[in-house]
Protein backbone atom coordinates (compact mmCIF):
# COMPACT_ATOMS: atom_id res chain seq x y z
CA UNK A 1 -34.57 -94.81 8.60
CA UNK A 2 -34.50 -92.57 5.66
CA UNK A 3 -31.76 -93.23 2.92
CA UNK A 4 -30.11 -91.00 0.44
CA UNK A 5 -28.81 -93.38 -2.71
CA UNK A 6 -26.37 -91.53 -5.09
CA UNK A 7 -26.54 -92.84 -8.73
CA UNK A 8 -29.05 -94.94 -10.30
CA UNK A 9 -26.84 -97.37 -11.82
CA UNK A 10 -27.14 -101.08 -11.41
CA UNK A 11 -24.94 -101.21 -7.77
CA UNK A 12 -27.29 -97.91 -6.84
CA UNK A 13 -30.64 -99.84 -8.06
CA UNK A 14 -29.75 -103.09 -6.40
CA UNK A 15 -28.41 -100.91 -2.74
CA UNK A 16 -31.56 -99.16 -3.07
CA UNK A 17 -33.84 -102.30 -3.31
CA UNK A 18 -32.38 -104.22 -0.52
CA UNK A 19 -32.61 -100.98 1.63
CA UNK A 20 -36.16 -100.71 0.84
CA UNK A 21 -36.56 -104.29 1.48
CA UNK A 22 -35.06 -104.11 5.04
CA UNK A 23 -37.92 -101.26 5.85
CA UNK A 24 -35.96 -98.49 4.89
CA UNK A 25 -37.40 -95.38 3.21
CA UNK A 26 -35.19 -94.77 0.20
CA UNK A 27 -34.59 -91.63 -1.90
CA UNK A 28 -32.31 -92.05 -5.08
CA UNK A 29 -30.37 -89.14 -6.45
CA UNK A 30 -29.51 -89.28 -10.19
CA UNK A 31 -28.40 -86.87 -12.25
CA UNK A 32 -29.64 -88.18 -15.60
CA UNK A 33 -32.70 -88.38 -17.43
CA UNK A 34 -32.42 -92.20 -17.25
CA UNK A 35 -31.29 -94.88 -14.87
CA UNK A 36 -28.62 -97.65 -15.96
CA UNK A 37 -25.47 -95.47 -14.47
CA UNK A 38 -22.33 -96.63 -16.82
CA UNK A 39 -24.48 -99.19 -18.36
CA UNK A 40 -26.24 -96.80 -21.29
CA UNK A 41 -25.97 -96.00 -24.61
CA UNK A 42 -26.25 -93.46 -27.57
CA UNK A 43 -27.47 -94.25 -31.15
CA UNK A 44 -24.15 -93.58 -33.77
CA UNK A 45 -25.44 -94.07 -37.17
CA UNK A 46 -28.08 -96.20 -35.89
CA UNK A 47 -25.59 -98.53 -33.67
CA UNK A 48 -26.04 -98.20 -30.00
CA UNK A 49 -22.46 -97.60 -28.98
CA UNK A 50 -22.10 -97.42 -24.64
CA UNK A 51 -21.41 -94.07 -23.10
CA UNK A 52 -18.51 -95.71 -21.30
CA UNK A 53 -16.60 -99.24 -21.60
CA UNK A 54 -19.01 -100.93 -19.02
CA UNK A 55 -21.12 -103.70 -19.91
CA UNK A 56 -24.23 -106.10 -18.64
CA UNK A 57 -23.79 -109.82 -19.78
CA UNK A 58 -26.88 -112.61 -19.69
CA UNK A 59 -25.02 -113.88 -17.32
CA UNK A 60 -24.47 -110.93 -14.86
CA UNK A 61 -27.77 -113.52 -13.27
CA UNK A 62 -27.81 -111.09 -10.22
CA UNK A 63 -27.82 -107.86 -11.34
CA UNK A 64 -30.21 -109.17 -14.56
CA UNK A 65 -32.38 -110.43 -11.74
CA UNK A 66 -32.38 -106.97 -9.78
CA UNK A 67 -33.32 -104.98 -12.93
CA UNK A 68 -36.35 -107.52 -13.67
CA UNK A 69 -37.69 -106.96 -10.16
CA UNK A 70 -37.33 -103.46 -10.29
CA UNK A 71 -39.63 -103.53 -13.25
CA UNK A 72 -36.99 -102.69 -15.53
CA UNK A 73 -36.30 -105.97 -17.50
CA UNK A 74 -38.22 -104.64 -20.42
CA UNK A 75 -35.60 -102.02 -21.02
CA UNK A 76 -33.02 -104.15 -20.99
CA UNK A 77 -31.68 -104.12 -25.01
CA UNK A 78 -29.34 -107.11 -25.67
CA UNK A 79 -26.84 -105.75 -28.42
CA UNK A 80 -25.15 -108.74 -30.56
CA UNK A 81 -21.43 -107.60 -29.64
CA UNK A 82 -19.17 -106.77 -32.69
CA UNK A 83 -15.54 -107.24 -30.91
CA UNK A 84 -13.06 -109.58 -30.84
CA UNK A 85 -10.23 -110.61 -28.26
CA UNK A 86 -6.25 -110.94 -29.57
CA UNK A 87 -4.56 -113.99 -27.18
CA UNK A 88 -0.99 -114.75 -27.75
CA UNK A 89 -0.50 -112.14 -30.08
């Protein structure tokens, strides 16, 4: 069966895969010059800052583990987070 995937984000990566996987034929539509979806950013100043409040932990193991097979593991870019969390306050 052929297979139209909108978005190349993580979930549209990942949907994609599987598809392909299960002997689909699989087309993905993205709109941007990059993959990643919500999960991108833009240099400020020379600090990556994320196009929008989404975020891919080392421990996200799946979806780290569907990026490496993809191929795309090496563009991964693990940013030392600068942000704190106020509890009880």
């Amino acid at each position: 069966m052929n297979v139209g995937v909108v978005g190349a984000g993580v979930l549209g990566l990942a949907a994609a895969r599987i598809l392909q996987d299960l002997g689909h034929s699989v087309t993905i539509f993205e709109g941007r010059d990059e993959v990643g979806g919500q999960v991108v950013t833009f240099p400020v100043g020379g600090t990556p800052l994320e196009c929008f409040y989404h975020h891919l932990f080392t421990n996200d193991t799946t979806s780290v583990r569907y990026i490496q097979e993809m191929g795309l593991g090496d563009e991964l870019l693990w940013i030392e987070p600068h942000n704190g969390h106020l509890v009880n306050g």
